[in-house]
PDB file of N, CA and C in Angstrom:
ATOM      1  N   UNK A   1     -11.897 -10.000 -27.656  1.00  0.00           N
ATOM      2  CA  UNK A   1     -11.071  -9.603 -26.525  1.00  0.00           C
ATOM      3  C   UNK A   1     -10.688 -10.855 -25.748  1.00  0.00           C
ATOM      4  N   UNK A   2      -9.541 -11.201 -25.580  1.00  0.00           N
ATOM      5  CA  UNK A   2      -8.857 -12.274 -24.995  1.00  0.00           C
ATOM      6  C   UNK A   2      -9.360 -11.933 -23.264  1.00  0.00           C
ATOM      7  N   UNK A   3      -9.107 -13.071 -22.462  1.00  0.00           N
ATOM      8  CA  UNK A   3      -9.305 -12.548 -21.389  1.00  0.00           C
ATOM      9  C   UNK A   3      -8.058 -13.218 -20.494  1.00  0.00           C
ATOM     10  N   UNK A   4      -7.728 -12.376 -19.567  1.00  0.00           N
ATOM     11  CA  UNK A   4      -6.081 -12.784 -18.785  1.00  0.00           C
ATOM     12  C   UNK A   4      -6.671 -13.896 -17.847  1.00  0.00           C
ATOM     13  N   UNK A   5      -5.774 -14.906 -17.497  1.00  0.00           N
ATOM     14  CA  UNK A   5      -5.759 -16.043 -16.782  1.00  0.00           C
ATOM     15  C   UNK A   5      -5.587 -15.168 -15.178  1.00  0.00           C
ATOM     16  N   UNK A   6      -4.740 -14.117 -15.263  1.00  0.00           N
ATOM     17  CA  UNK A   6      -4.163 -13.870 -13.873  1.00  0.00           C
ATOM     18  C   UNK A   6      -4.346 -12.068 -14.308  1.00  0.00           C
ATOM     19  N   UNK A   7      -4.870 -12.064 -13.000  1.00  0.00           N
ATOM     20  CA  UNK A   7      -4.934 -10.244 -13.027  1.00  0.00           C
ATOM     21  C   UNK A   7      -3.550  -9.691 -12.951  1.00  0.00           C
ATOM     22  N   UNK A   8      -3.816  -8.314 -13.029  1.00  0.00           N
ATOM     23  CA  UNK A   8      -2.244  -7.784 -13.323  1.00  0.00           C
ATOM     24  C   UNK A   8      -2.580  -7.392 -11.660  1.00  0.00           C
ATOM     25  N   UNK A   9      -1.219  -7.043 -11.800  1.00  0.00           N
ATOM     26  CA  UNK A   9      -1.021  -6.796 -10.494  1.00  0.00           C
ATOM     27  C   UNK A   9      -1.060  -5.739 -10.344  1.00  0.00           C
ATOM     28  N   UNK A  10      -1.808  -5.209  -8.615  1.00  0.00           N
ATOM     29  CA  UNK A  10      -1.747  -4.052  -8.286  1.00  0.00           C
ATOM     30  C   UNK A  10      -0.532  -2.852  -8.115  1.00  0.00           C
ATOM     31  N   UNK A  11      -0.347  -1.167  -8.679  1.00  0.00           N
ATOM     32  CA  UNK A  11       0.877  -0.753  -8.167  1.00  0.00           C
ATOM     33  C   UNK A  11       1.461  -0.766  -7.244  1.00  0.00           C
ATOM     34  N   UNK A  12       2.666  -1.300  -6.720  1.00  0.00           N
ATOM     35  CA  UNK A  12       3.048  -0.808  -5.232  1.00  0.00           C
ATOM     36  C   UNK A  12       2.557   0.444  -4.510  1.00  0.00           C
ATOM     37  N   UNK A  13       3.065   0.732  -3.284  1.00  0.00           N
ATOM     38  CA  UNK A  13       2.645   1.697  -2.250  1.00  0.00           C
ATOM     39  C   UNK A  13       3.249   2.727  -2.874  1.00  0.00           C
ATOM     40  N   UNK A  14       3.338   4.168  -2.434  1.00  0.00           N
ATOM     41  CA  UNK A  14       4.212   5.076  -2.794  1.00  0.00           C
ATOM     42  C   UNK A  14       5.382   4.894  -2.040  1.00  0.00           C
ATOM     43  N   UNK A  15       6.940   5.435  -1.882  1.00  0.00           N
ATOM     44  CA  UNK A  15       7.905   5.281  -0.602  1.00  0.00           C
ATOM     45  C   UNK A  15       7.221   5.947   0.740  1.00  0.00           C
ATOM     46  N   UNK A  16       7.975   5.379   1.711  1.00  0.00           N
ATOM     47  CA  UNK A  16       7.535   6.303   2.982  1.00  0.00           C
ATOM     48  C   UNK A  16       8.072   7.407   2.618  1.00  0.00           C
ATOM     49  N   UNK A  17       7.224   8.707   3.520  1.00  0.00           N
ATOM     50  CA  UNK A  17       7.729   9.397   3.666  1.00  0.00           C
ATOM     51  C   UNK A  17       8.564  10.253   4.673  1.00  0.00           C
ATOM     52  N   UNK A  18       8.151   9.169   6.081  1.00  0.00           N
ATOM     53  CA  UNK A  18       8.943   9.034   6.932  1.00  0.00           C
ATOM     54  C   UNK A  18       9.085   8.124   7.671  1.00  0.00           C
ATOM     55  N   UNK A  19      10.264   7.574   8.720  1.00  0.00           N
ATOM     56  CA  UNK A  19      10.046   6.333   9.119  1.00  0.00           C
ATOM     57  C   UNK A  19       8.642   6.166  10.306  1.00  0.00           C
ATOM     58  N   UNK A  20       7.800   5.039   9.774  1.00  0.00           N
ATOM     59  CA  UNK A  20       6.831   4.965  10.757  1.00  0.00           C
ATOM     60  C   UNK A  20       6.369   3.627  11.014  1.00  0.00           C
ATOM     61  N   UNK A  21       6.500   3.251  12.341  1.00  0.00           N
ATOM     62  CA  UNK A  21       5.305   1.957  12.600  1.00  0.00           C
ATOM     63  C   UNK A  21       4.643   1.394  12.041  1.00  0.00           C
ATOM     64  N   UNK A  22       3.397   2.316  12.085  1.00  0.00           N
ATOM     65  CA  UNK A  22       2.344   1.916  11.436  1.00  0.00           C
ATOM     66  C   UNK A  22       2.512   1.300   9.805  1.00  0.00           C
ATOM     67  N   UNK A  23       3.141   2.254   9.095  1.00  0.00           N
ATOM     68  CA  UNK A  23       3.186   2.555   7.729  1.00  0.00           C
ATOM     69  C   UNK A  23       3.870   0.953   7.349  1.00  0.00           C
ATOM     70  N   UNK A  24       4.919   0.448   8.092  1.00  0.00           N
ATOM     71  CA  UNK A  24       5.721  -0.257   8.408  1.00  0.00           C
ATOM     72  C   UNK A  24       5.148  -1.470   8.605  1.00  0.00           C
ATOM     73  N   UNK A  25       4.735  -1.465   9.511  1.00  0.00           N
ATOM     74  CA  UNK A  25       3.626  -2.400   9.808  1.00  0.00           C
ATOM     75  C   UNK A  25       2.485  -2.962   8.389  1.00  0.00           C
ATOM     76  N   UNK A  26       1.720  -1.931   7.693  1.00  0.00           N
ATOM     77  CA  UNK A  26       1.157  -2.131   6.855  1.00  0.00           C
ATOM     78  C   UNK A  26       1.820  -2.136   5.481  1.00  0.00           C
ATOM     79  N   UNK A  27       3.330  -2.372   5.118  1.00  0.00           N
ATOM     80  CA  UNK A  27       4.131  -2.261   4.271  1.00  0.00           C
ATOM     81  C   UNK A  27       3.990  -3.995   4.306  1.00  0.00           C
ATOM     82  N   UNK A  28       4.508  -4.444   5.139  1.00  0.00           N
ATOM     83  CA  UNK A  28       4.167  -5.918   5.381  1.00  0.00           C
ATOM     84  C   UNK A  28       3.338  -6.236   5.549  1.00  0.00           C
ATOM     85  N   UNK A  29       2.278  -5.935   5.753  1.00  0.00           N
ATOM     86  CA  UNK A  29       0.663  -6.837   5.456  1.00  0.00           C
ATOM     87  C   UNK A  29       0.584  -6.690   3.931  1.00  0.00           C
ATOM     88  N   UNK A  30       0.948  -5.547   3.334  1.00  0.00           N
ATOM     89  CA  UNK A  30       0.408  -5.498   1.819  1.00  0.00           C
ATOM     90  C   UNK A  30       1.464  -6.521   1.138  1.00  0.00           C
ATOM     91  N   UNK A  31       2.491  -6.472   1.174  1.00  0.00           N
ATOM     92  CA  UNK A  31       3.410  -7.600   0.563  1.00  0.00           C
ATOM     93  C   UNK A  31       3.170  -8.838   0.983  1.00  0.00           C
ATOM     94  N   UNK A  32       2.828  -9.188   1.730  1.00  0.00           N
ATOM     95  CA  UNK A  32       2.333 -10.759   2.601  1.00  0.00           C
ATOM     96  C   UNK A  32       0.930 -10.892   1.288  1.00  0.00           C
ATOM     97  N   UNK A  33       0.069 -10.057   1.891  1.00  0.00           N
ATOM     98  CA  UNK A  33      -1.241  -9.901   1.006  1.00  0.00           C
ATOM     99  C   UNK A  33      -1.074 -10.328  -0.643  1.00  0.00           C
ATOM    100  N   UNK A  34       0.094  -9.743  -0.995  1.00  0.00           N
ATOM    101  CA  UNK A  34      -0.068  -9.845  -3.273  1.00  0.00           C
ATOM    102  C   UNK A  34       0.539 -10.771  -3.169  1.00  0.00           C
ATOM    103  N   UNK A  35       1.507 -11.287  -1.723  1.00  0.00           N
ATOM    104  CA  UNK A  35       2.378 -12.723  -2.353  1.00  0.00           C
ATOM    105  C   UNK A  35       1.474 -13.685  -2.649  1.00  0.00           C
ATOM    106  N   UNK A  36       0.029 -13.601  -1.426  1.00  0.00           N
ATOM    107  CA  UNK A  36      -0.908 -14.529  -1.500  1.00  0.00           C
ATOM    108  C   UNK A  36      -1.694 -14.709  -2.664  1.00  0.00           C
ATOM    109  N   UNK A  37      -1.611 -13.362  -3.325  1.00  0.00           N
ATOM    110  CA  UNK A  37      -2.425 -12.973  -4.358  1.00  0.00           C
ATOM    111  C   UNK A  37      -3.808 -12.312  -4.222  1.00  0.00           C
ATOM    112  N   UNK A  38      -3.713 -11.787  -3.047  1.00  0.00           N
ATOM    113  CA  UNK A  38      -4.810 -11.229  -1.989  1.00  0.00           C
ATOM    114  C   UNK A  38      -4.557  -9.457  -2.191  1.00  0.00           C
ATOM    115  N   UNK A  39      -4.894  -8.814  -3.445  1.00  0.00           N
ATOM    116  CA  UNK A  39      -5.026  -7.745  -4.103  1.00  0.00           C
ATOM    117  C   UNK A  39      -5.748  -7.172  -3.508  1.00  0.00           C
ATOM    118  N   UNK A  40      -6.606  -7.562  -3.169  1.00  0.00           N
ATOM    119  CA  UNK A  40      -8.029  -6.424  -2.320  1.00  0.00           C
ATOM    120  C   UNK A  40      -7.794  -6.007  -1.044  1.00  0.00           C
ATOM    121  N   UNK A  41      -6.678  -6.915  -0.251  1.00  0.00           N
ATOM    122  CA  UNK A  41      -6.289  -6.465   1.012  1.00  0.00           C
ATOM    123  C   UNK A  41      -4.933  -5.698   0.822  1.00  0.00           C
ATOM    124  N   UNK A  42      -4.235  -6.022  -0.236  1.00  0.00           N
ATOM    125  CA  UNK A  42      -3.333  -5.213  -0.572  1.00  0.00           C
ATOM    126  C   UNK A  42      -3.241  -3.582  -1.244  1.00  0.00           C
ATOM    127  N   UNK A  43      -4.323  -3.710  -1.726  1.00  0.00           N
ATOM    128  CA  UNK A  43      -4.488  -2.507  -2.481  1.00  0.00           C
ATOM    129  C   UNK A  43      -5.254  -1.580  -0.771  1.00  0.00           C
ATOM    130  N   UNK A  44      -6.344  -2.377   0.066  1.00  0.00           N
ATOM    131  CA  UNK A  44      -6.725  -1.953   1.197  1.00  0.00           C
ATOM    132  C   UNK A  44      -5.474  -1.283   1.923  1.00  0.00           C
ATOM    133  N   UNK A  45      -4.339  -2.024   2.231  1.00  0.00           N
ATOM    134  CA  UNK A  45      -3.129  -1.465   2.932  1.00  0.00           C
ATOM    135  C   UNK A  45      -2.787  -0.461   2.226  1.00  0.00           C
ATOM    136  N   UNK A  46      -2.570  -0.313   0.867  1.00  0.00           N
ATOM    137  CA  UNK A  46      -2.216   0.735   0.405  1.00  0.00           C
ATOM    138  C   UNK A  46      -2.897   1.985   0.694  1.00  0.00           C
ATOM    139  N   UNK A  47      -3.976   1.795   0.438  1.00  0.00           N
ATOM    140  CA  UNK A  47      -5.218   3.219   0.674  1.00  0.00           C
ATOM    141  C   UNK A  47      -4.981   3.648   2.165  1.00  0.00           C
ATOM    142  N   UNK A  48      -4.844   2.942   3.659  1.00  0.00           N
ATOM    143  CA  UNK A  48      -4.556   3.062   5.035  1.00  0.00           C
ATOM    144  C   UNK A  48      -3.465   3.552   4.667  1.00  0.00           C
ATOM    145  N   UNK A  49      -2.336   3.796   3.949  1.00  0.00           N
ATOM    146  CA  UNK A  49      -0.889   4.113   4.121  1.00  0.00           C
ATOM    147  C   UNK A  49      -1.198   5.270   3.374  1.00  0.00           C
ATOM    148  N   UNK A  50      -1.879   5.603   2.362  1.00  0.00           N
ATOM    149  CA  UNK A  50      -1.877   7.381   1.751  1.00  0.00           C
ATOM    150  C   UNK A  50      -2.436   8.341   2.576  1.00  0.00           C
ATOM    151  N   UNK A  51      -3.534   7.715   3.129  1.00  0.00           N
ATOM    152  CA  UNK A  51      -4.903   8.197   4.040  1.00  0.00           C
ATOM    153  C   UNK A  51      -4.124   8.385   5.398  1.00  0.00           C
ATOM    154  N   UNK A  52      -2.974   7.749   5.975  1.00  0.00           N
ATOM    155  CA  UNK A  52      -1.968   7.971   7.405  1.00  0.00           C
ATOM    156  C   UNK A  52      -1.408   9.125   7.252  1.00  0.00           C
ATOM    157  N   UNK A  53      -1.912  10.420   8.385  1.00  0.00           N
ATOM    158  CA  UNK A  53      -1.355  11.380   8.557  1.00  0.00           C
ATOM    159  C   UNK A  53      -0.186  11.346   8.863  1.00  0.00           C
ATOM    160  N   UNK A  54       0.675  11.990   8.619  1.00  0.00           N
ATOM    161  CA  UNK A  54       2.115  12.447   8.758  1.00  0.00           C
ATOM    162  C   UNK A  54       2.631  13.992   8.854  1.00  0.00           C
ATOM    163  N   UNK A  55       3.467  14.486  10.247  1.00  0.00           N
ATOM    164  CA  UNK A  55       2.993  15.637  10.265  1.00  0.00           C
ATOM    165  C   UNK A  55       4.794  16.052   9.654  1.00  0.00           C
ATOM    166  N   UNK A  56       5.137  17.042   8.968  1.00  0.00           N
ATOM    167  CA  UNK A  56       5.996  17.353   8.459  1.00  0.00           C
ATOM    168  C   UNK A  56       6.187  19.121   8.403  1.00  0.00           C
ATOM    169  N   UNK A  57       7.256  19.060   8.968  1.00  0.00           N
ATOM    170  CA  UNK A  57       7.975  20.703   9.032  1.00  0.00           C
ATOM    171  C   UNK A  57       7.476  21.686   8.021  1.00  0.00           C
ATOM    172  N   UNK A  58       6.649  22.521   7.837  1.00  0.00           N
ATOM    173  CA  UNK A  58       6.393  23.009   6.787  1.00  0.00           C
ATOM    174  C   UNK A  58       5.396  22.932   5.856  1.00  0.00           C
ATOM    175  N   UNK A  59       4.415  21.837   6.131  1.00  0.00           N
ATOM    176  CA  UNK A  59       3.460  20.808   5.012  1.00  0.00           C
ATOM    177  C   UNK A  59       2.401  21.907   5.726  1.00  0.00           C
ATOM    178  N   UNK A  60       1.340  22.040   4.659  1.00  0.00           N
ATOM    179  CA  UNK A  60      -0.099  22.798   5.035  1.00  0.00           C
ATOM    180  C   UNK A  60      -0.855  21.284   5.586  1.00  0.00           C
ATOM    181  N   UNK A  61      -1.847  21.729   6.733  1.00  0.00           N
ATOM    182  CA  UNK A  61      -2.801  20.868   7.610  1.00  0.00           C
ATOM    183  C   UNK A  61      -3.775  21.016   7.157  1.00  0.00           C
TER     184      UNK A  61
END
């Protein structure tokens, strides 16, 4: 088994699903984060952005 020089990279975020601050806010820490190559804080922003409630017309609570 060969072994990779460079990890693969983590998936992006999912899209927003609505416009938000926060989400916004942590959209740019996670891209700042993988430019660095800083995956663990990026993939961290990601998990804060699924885990961010969002309240939506219709959605079960």
């Amino acid at each position: 088994m060969a072994i990779s020089e460079t990890p693969p990279s983590p998936p992006h975020s999912p899209p927003p699903t609505a416009p938000c601050p926060l989400c916004s806010a942590l959209r740019a820490k996670e891209r700042a984060a993988a430019a660095r190559g800083n995956h663990s804080l990026a993939t961290d922003c990601r998990v804060l952005i699924a885990r961010h409630p969002h309240t939506t017309p219709g959605a079960a609570q």
